[in-house]
N, C-alpha and C. Protein backbone atom coordinates (compact mmCIF):
# COMPACT_ATOMS: atom_id res chain seq x y z
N UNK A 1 -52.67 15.34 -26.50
CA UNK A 1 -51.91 16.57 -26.49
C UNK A 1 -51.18 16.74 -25.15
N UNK A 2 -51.74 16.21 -24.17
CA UNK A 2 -51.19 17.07 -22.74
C UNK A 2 -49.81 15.86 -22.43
N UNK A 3 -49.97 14.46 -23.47
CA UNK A 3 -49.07 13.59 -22.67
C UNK A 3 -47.42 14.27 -23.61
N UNK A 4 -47.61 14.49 -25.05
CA UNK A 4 -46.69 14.90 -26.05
C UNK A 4 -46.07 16.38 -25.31
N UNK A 5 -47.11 16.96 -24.78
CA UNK A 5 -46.43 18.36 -23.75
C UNK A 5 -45.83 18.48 -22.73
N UNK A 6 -46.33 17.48 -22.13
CA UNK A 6 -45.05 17.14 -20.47
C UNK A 6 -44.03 16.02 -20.66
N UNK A 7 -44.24 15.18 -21.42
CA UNK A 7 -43.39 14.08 -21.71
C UNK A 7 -41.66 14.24 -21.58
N UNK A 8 -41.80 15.40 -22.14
CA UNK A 8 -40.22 16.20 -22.25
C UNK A 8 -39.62 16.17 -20.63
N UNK A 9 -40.68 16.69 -20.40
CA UNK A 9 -40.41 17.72 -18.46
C UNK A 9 -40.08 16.35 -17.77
N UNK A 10 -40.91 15.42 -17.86
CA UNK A 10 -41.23 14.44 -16.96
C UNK A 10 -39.84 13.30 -16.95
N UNK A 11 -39.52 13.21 -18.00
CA UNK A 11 -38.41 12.29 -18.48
C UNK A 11 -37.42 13.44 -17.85
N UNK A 12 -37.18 14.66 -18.04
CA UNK A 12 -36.13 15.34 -17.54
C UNK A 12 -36.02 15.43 -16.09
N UNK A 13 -37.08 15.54 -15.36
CA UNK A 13 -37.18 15.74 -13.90
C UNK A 13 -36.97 14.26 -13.51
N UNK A 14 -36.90 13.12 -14.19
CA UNK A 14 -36.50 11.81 -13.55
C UNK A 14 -35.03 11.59 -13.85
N UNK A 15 -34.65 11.86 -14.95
CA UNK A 15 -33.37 12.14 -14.97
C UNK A 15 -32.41 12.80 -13.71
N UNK A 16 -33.00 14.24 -13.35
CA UNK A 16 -32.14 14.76 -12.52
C UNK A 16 -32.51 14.35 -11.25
N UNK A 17 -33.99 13.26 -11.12
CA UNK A 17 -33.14 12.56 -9.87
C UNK A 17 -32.82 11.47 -9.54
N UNK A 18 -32.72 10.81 -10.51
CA UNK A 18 -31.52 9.92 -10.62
C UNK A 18 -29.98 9.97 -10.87
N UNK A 19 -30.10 11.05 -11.50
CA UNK A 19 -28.46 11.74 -11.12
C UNK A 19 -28.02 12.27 -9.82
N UNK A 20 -29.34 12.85 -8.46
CA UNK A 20 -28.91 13.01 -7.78
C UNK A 20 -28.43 12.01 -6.54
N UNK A 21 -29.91 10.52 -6.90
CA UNK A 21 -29.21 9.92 -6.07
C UNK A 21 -27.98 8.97 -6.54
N UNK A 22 -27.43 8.90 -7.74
CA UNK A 22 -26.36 8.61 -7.86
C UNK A 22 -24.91 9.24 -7.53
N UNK A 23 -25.09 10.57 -7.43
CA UNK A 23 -24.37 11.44 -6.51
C UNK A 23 -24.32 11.07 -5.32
N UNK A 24 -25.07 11.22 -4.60
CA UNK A 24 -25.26 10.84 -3.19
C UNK A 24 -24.55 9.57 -2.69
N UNK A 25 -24.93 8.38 -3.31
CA UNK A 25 -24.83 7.08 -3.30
C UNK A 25 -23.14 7.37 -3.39
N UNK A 26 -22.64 7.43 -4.65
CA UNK A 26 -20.93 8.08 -5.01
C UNK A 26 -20.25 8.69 -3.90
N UNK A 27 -20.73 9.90 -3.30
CA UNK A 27 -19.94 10.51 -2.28
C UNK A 27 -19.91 9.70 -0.97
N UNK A 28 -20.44 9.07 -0.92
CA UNK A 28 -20.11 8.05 0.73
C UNK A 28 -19.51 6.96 0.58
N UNK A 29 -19.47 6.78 -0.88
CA UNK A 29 -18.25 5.30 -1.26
C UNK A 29 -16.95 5.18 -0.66
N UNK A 30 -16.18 4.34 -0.33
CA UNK A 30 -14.79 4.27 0.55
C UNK A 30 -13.78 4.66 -0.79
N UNK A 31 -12.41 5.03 0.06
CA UNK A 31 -11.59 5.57 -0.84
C UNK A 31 -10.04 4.70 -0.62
N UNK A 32 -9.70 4.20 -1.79
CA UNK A 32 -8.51 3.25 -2.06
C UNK A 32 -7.66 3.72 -1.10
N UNK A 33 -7.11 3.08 -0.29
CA UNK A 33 -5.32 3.37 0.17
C UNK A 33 -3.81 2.62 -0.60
N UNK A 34 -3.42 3.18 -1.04
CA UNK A 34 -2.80 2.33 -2.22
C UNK A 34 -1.35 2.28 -1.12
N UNK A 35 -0.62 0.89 -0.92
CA UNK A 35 0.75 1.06 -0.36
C UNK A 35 1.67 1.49 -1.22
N UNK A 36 2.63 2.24 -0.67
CA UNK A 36 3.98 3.33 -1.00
C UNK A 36 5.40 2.13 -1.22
N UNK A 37 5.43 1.11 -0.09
CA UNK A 37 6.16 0.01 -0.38
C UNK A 37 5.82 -1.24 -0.31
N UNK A 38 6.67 -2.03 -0.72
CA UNK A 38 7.22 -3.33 -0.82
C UNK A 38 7.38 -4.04 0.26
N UNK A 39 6.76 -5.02 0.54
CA UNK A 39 7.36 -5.52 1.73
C UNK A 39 5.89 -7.28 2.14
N UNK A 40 6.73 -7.16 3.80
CA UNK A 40 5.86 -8.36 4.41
C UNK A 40 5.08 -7.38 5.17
N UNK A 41 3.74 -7.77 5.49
CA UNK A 41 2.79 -7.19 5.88
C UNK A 41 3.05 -7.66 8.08
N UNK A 42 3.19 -6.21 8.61
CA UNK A 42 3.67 -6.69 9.86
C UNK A 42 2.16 -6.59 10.99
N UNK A 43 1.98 -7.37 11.67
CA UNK A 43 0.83 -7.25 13.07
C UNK A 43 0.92 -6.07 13.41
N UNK A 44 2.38 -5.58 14.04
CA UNK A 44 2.63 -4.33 14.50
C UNK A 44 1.81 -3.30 13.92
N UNK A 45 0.77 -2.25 14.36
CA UNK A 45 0.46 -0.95 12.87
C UNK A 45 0.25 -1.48 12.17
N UNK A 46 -1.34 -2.56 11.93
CA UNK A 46 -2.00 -3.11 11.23
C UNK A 46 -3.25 -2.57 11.35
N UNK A 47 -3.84 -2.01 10.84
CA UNK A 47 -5.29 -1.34 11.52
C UNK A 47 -6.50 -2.31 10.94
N UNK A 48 -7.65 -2.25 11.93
CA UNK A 48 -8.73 -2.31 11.90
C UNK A 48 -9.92 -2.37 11.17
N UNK A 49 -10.81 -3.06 11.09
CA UNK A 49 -11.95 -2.38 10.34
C UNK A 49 -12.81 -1.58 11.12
N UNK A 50 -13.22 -0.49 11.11
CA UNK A 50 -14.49 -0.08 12.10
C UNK A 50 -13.21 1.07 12.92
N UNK A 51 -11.85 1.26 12.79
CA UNK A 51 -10.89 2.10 13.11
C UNK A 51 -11.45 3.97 13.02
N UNK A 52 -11.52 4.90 13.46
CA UNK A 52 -11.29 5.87 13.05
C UNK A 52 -10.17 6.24 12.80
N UNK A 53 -9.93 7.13 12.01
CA UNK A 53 -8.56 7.32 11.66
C UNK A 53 -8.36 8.73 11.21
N UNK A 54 -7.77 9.27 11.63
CA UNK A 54 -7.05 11.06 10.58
C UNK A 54 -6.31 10.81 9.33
N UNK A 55 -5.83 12.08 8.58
CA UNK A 55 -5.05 11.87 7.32
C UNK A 55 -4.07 11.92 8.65
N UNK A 56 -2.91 10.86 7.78
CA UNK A 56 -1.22 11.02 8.64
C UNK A 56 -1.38 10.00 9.14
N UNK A 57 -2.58 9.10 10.16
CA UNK A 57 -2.54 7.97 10.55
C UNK A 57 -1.85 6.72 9.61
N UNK A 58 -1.02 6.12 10.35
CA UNK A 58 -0.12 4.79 9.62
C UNK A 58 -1.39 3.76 9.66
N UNK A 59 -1.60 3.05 8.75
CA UNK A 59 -2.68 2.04 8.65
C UNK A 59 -1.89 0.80 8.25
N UNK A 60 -1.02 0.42 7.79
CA UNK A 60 -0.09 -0.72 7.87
C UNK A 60 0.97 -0.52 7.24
N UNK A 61 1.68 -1.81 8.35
CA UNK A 61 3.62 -1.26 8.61
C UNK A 61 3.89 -2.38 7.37
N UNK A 62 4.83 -2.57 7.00
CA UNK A 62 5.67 -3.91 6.49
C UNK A 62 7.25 -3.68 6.70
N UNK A 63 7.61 -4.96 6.94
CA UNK A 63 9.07 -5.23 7.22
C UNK A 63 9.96 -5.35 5.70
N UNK A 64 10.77 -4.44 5.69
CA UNK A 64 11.45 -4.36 4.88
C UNK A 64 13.04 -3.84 5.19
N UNK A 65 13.96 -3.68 4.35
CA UNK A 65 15.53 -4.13 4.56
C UNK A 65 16.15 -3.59 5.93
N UNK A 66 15.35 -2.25 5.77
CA UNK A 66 15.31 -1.05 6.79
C UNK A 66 14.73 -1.12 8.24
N UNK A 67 14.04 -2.69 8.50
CA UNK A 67 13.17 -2.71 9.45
C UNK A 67 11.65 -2.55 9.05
N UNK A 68 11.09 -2.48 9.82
CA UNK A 68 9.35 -2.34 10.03
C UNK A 68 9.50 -0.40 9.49
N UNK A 69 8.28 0.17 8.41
CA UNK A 69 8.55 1.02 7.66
C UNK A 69 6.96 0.97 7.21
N UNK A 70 6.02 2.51 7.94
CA UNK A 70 4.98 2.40 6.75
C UNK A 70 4.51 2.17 5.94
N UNK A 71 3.68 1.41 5.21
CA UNK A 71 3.79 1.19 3.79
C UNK A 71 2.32 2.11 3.32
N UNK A 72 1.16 2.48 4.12
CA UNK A 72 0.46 3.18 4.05
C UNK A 72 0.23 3.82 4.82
N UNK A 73 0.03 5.46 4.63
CA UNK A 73 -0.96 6.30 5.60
C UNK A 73 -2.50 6.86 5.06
N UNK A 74 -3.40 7.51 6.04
CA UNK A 74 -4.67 7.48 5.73
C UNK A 74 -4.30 9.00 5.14
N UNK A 75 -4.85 9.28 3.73
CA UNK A 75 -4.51 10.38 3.16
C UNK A 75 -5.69 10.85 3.34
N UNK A 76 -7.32 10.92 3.93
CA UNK A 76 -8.76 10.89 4.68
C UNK A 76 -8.48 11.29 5.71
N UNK A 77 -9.57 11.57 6.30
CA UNK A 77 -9.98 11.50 7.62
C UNK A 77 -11.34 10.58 7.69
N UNK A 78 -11.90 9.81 8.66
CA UNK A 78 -12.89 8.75 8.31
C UNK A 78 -12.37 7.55 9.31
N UNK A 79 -13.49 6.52 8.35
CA UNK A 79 -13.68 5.35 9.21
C UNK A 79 -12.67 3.84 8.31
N UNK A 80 -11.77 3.14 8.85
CA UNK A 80 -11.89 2.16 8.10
C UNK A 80 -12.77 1.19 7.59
N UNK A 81 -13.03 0.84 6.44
CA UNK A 81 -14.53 0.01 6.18
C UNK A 81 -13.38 -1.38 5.58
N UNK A 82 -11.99 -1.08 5.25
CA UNK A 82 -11.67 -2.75 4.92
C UNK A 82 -10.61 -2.72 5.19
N UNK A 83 -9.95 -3.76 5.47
CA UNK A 83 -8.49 -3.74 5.60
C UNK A 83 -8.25 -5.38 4.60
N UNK A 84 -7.65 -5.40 3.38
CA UNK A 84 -7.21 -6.50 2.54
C UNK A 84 -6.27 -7.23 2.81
N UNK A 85 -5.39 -6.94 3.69
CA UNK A 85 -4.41 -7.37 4.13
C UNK A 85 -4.34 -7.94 4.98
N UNK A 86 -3.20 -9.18 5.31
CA UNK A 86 -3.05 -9.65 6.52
C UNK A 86 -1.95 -9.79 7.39
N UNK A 87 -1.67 -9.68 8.40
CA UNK A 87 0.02 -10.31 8.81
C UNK A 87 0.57 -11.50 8.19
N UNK A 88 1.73 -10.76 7.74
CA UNK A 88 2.62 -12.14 6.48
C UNK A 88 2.12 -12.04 5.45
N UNK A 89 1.30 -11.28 4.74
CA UNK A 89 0.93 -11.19 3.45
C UNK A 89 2.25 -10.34 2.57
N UNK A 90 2.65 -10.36 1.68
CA UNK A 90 3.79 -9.67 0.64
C UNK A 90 3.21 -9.15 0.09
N UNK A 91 2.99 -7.69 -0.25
CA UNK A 91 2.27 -6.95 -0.57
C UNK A 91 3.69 -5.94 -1.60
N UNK A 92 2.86 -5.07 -2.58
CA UNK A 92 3.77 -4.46 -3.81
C UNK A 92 3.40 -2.96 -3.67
N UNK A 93 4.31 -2.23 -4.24
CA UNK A 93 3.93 -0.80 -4.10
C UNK A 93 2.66 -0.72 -5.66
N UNK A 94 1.81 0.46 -4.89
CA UNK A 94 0.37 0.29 -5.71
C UNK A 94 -0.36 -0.47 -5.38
N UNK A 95 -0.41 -1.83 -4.44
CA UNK A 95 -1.64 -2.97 -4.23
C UNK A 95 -2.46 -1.70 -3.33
N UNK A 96 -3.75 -1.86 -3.49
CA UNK A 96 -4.81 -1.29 -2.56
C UNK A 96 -5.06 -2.38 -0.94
N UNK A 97 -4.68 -1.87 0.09
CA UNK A 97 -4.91 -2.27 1.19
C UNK A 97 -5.54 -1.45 2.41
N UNK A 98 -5.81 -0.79 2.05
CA UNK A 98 -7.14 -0.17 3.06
C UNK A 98 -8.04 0.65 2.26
N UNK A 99 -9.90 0.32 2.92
CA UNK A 99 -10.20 1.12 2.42
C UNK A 99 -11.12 2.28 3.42
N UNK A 100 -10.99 3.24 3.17
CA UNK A 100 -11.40 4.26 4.25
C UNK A 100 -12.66 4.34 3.49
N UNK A 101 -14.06 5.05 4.54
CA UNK A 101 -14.99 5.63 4.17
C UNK A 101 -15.29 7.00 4.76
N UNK A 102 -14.86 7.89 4.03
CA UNK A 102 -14.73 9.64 4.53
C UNK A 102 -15.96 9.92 5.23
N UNK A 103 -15.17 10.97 6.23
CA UNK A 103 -15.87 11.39 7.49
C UNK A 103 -16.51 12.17 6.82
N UNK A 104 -18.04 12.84 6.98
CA UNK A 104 -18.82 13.59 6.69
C UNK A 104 -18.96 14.92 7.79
């Protein structure tokens, strides 16, 4: 009798915490920087891994018709945890090339 009476509770209270640490785990995950343009990936305003960075910070330039031209900024505030890119890489508008992990 007593296992058919808590059985309910017990399965539910493991549930919600495993939902919480899957929450947890989720909110400290890094967040895509997707580039805006087209271009060659320049040394110049190439950032870092291990970078702090604000939203507005340029995280990499590429050379395009116009000259050297943002192709991403940090739309975060946080740490860089990747940078995919390299100098001389050709990169497309939409490729993901940085990834930030938000400041807490």
């Amino acid at each position: 009798m007593f296992r058919t009476k808590y059985t309910g509770i017990l399965v539910l209270i493991i549930l919600i915490c495993a939902a919480t640490v899957a929450w947890a785990t989720a909110s400290g995950s890094a967040v895509d920087q997707k580039g805006v343009l087209a271009g060659r990936v320049l040394a110049d305003g190439l950032t870092v891994s291990g970078a702090a960075v604000h939203e507005g910070d340029t995280l990499v330039q590429v050379d395009t018709i116009a000259g050297p031209v943002s192709a991403v900024r940090a739309n975060i505030d946080g740490q860089v945890k990747e940078v995919l890119v390299k100098p001389g890489d050709v990169v497309k508008i939409g490729d993901v090339l940085v990834r930030i992990e938000p400041a807490r």
